[in-house]
PDB file of N, CA and C in Angstrom:
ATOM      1  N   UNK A   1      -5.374 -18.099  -2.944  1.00  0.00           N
ATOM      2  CA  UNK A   1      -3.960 -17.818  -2.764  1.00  0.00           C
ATOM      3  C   UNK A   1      -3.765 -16.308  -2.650  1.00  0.00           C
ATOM      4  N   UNK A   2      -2.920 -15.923  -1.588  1.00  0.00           N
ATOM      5  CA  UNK A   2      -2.493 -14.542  -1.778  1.00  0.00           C
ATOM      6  C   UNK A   2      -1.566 -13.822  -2.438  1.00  0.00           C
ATOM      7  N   UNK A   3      -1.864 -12.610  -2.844  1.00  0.00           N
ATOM      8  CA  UNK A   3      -1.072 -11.879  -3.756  1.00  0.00           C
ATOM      9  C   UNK A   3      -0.125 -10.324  -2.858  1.00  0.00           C
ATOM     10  N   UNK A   4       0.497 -10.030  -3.674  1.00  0.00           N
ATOM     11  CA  UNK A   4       1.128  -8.307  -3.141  1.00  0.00           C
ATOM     12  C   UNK A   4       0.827  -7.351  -4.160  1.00  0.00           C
ATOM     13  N   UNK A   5       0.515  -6.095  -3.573  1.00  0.00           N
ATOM     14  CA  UNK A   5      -0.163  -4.977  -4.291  1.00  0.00           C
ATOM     15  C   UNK A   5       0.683  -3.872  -3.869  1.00  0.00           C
ATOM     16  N   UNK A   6       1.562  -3.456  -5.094  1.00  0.00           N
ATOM     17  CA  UNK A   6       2.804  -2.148  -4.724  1.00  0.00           C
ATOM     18  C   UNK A   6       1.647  -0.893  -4.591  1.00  0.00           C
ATOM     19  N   UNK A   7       2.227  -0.153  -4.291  1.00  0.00           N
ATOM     20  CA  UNK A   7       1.023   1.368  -4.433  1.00  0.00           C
ATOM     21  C   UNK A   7       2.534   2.179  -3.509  1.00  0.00           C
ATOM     22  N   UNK A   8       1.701   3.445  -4.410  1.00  0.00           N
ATOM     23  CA  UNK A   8       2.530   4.818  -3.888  1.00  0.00           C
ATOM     24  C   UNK A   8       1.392   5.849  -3.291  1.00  0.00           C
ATOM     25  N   UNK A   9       1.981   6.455  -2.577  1.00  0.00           N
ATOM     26  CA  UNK A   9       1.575   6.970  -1.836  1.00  0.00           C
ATOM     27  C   UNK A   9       0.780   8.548  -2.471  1.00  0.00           C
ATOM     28  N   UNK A  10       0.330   9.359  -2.153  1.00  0.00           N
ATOM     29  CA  UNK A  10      -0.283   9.928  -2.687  1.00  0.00           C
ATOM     30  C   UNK A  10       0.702  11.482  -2.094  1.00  0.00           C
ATOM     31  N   UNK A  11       1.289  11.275  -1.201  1.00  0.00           N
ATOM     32  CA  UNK A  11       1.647  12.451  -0.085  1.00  0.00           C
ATOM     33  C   UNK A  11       3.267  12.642  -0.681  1.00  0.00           C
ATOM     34  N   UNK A  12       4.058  13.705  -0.703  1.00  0.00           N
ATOM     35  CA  UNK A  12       5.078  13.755  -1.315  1.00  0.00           C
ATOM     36  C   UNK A  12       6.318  13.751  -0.480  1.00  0.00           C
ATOM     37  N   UNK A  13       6.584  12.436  -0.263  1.00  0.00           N
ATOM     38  CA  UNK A  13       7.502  12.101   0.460  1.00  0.00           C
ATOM     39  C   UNK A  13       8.584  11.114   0.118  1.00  0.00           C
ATOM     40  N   UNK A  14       9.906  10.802   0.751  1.00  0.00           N
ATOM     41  CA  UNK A  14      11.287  10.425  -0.020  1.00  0.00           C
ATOM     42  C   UNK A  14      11.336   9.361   0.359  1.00  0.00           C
ATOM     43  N   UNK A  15       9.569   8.203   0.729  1.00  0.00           N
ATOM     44  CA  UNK A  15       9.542   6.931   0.712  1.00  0.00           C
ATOM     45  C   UNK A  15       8.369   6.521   0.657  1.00  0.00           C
ATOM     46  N   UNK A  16       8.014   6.910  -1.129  1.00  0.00           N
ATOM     47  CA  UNK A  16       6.668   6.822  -1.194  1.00  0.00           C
ATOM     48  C   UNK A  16       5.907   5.483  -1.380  1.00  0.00           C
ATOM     49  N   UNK A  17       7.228   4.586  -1.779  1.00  0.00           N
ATOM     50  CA  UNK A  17       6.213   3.164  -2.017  1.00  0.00           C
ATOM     51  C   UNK A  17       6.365   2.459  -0.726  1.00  0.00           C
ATOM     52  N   UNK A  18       5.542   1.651  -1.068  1.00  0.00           N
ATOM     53  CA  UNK A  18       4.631  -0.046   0.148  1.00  0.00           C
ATOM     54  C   UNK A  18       3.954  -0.778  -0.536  1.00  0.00           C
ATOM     55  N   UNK A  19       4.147  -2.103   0.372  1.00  0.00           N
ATOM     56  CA  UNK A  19       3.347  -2.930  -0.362  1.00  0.00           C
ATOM     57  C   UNK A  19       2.595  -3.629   0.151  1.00  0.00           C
ATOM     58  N   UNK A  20       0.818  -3.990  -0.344  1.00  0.00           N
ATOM     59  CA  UNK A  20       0.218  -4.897   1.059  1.00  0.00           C
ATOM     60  C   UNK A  20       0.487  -6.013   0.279  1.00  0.00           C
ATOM     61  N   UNK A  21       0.389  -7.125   1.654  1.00  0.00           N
ATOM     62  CA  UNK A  21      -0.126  -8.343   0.809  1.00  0.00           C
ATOM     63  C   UNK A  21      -1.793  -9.071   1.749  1.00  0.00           C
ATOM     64  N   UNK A  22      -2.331  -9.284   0.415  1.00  0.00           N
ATOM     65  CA  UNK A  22      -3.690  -9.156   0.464  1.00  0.00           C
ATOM     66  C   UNK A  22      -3.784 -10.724   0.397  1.00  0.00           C
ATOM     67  N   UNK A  23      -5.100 -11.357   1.074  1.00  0.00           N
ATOM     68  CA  UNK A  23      -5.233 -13.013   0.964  1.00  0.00           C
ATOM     69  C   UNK A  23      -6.408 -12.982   0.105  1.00  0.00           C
ATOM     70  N   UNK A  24      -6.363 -14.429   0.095  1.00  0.00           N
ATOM     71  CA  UNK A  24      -7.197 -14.913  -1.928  1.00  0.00           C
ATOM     72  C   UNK A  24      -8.845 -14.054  -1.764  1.00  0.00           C
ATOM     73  N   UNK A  25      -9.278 -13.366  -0.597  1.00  0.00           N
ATOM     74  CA  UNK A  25     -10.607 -12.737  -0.903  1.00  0.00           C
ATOM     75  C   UNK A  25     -10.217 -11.522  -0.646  1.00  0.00           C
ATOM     76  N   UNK A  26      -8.928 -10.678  -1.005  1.00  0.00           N
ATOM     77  CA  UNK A  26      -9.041  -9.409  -1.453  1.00  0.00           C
ATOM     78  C   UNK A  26      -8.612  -8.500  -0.314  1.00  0.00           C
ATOM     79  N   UNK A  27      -8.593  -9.084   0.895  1.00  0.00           N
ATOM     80  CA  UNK A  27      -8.821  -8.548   1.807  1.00  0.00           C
ATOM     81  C   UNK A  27      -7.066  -7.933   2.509  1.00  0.00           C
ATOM     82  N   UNK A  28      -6.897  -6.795   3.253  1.00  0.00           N
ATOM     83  CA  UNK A  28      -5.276  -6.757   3.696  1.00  0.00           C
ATOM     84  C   UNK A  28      -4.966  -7.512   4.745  1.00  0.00           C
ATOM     85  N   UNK A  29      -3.812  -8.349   4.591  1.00  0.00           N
ATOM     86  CA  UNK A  29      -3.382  -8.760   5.938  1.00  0.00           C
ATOM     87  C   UNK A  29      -2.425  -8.230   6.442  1.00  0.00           C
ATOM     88  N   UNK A  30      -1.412  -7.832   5.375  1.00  0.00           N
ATOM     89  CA  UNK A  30      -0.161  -6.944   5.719  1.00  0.00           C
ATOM     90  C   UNK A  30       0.081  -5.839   4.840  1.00  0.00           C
ATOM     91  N   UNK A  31       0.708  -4.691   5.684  1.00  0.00           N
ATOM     92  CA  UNK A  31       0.861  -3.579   5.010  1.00  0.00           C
ATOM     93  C   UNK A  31       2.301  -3.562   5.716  1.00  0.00           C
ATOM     94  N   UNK A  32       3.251  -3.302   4.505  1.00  0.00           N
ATOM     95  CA  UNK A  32       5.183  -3.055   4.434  1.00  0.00           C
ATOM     96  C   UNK A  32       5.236  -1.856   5.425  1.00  0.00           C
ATOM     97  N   UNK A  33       6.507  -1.547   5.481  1.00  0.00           N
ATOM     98  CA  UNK A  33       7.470  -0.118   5.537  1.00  0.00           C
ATOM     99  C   UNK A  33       7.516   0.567   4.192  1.00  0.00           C
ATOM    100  N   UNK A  34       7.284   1.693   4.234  1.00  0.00           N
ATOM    101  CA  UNK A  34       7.492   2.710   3.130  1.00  0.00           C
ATOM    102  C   UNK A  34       9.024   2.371   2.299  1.00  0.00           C
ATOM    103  N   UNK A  35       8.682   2.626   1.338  1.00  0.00           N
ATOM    104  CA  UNK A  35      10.510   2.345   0.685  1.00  0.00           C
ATOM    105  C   UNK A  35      10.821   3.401  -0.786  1.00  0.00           C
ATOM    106  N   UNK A  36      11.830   4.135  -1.130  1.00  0.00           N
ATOM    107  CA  UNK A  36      12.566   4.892  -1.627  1.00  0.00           C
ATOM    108  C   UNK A  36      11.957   4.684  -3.227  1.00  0.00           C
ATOM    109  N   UNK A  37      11.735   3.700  -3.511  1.00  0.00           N
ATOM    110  CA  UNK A  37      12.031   3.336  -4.756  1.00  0.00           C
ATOM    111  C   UNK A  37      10.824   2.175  -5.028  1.00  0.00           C
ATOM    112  N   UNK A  38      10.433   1.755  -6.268  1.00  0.00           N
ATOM    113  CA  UNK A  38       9.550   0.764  -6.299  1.00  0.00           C
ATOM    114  C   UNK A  38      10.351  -0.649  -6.427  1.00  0.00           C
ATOM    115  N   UNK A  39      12.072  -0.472  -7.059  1.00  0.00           N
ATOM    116  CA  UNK A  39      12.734  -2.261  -6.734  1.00  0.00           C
ATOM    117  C   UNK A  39      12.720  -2.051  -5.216  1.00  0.00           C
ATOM    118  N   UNK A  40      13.121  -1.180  -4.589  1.00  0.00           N
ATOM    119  CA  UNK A  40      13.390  -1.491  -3.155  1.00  0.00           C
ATOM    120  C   UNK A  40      11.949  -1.961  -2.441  1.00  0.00           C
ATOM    121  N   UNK A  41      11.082  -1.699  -3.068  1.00  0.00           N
ATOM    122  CA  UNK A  41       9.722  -3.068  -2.851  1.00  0.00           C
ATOM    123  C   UNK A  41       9.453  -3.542  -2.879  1.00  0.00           C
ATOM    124  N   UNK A  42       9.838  -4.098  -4.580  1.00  0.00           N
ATOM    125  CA  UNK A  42      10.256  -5.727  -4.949  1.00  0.00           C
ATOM    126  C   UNK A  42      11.033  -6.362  -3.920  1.00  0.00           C
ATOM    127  N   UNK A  43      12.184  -5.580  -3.836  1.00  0.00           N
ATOM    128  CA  UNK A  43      13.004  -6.680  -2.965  1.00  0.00           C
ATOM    129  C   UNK A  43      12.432  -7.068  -1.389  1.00  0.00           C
ATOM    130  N   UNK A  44      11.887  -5.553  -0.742  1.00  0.00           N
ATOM    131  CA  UNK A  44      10.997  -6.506   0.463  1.00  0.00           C
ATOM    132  C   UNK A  44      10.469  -7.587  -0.165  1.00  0.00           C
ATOM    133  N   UNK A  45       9.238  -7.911  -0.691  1.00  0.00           N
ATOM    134  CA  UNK A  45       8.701  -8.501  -1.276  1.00  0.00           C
ATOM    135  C   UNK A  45       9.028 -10.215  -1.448  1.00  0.00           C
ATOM    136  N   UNK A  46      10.113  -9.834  -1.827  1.00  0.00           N
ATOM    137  CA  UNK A  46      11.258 -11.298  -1.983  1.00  0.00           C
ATOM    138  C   UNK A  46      11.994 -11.373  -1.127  1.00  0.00           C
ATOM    139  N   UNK A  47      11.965 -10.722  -0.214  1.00  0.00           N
ATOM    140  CA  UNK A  47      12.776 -11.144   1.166  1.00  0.00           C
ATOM    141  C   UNK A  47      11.696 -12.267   1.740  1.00  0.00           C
ATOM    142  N   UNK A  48      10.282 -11.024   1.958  1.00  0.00           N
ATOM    143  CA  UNK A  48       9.466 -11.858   3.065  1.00  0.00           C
ATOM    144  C   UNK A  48       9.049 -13.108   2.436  1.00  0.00           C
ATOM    145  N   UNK A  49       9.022 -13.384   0.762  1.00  0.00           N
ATOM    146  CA  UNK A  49       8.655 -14.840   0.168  1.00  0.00           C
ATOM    147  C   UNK A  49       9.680 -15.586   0.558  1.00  0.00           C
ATOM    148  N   UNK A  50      11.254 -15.002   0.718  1.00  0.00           N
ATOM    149  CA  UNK A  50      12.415 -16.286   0.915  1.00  0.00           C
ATOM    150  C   UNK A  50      12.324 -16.240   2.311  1.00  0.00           C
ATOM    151  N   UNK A  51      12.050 -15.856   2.988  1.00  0.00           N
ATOM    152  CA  UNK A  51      12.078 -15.924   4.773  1.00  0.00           C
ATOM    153  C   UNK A  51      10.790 -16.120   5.537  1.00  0.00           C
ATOM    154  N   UNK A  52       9.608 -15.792   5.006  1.00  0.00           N
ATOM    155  CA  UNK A  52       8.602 -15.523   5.720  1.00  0.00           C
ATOM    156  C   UNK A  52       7.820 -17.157   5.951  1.00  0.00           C
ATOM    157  N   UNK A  53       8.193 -17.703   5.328  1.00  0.00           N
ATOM    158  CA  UNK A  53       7.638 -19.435   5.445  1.00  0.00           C
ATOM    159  C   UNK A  53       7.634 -19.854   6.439  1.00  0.00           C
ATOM    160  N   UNK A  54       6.736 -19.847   7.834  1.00  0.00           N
ATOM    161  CA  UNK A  54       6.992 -20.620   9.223  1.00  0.00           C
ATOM    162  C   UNK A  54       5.959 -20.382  10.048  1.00  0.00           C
ATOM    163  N   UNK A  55       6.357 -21.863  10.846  1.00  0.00           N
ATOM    164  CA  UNK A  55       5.135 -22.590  11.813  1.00  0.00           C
ATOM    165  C   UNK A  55       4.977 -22.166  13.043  1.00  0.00           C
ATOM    166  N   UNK A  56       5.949 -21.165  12.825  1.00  0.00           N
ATOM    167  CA  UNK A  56       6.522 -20.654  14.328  1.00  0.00           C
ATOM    168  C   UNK A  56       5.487 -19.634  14.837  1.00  0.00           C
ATOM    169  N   UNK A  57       4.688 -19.834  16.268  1.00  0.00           N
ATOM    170  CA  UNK A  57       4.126 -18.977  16.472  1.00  0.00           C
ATOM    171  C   UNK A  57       4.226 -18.785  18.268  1.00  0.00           C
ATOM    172  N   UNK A  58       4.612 -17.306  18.150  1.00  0.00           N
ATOM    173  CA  UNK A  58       4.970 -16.679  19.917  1.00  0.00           C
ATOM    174  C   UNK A  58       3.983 -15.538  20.020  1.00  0.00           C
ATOM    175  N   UNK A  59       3.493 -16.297  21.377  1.00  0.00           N
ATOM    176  CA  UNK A  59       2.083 -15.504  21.969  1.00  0.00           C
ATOM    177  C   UNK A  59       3.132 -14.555  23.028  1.00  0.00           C
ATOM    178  N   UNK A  60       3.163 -13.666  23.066  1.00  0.00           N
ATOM    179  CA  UNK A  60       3.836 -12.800  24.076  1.00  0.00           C
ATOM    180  C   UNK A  60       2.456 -11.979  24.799  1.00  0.00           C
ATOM    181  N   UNK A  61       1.336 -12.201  24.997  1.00  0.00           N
ATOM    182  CA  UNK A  61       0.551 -11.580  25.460  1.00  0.00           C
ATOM    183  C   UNK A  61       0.700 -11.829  26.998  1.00  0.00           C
ATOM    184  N   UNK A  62       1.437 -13.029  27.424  1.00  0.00           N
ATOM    185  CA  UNK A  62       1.162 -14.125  28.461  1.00  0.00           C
ATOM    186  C   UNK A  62       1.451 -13.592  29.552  1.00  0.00           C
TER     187      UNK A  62
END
């Protein structure tokens, strides 16, 4: 099962957190938008868990 991993950034800037979310062997699949604050990461976070659920897939390569 996959998890999310907050981290700040190391560079001193006025949107230092992100968050990946990593699948059950550790590995990144997604890396966020930078955000202000560490709730304003949480709340991505819980956006993409209440929205991100879907079967839906568009090949635009075509």
């Amino acid at each position: 099962m996959g998890y999310y991993v907050i981290k700040k950034s190391e560079k001193t800037t006025a949107q230092p957190y992100y968050f990946l979310l990593k699948a059950g062997n550790h590995e990144t699949i997604a890396t966020s938008e930078m955000y202000s604050s560490k709730d304003a990461a949480k709340k991505g976070i819980a956006s993409i868990q209440k929205n991100g659920s879907t079967e839906d897939i568009r090949d635009e390569t075509l």
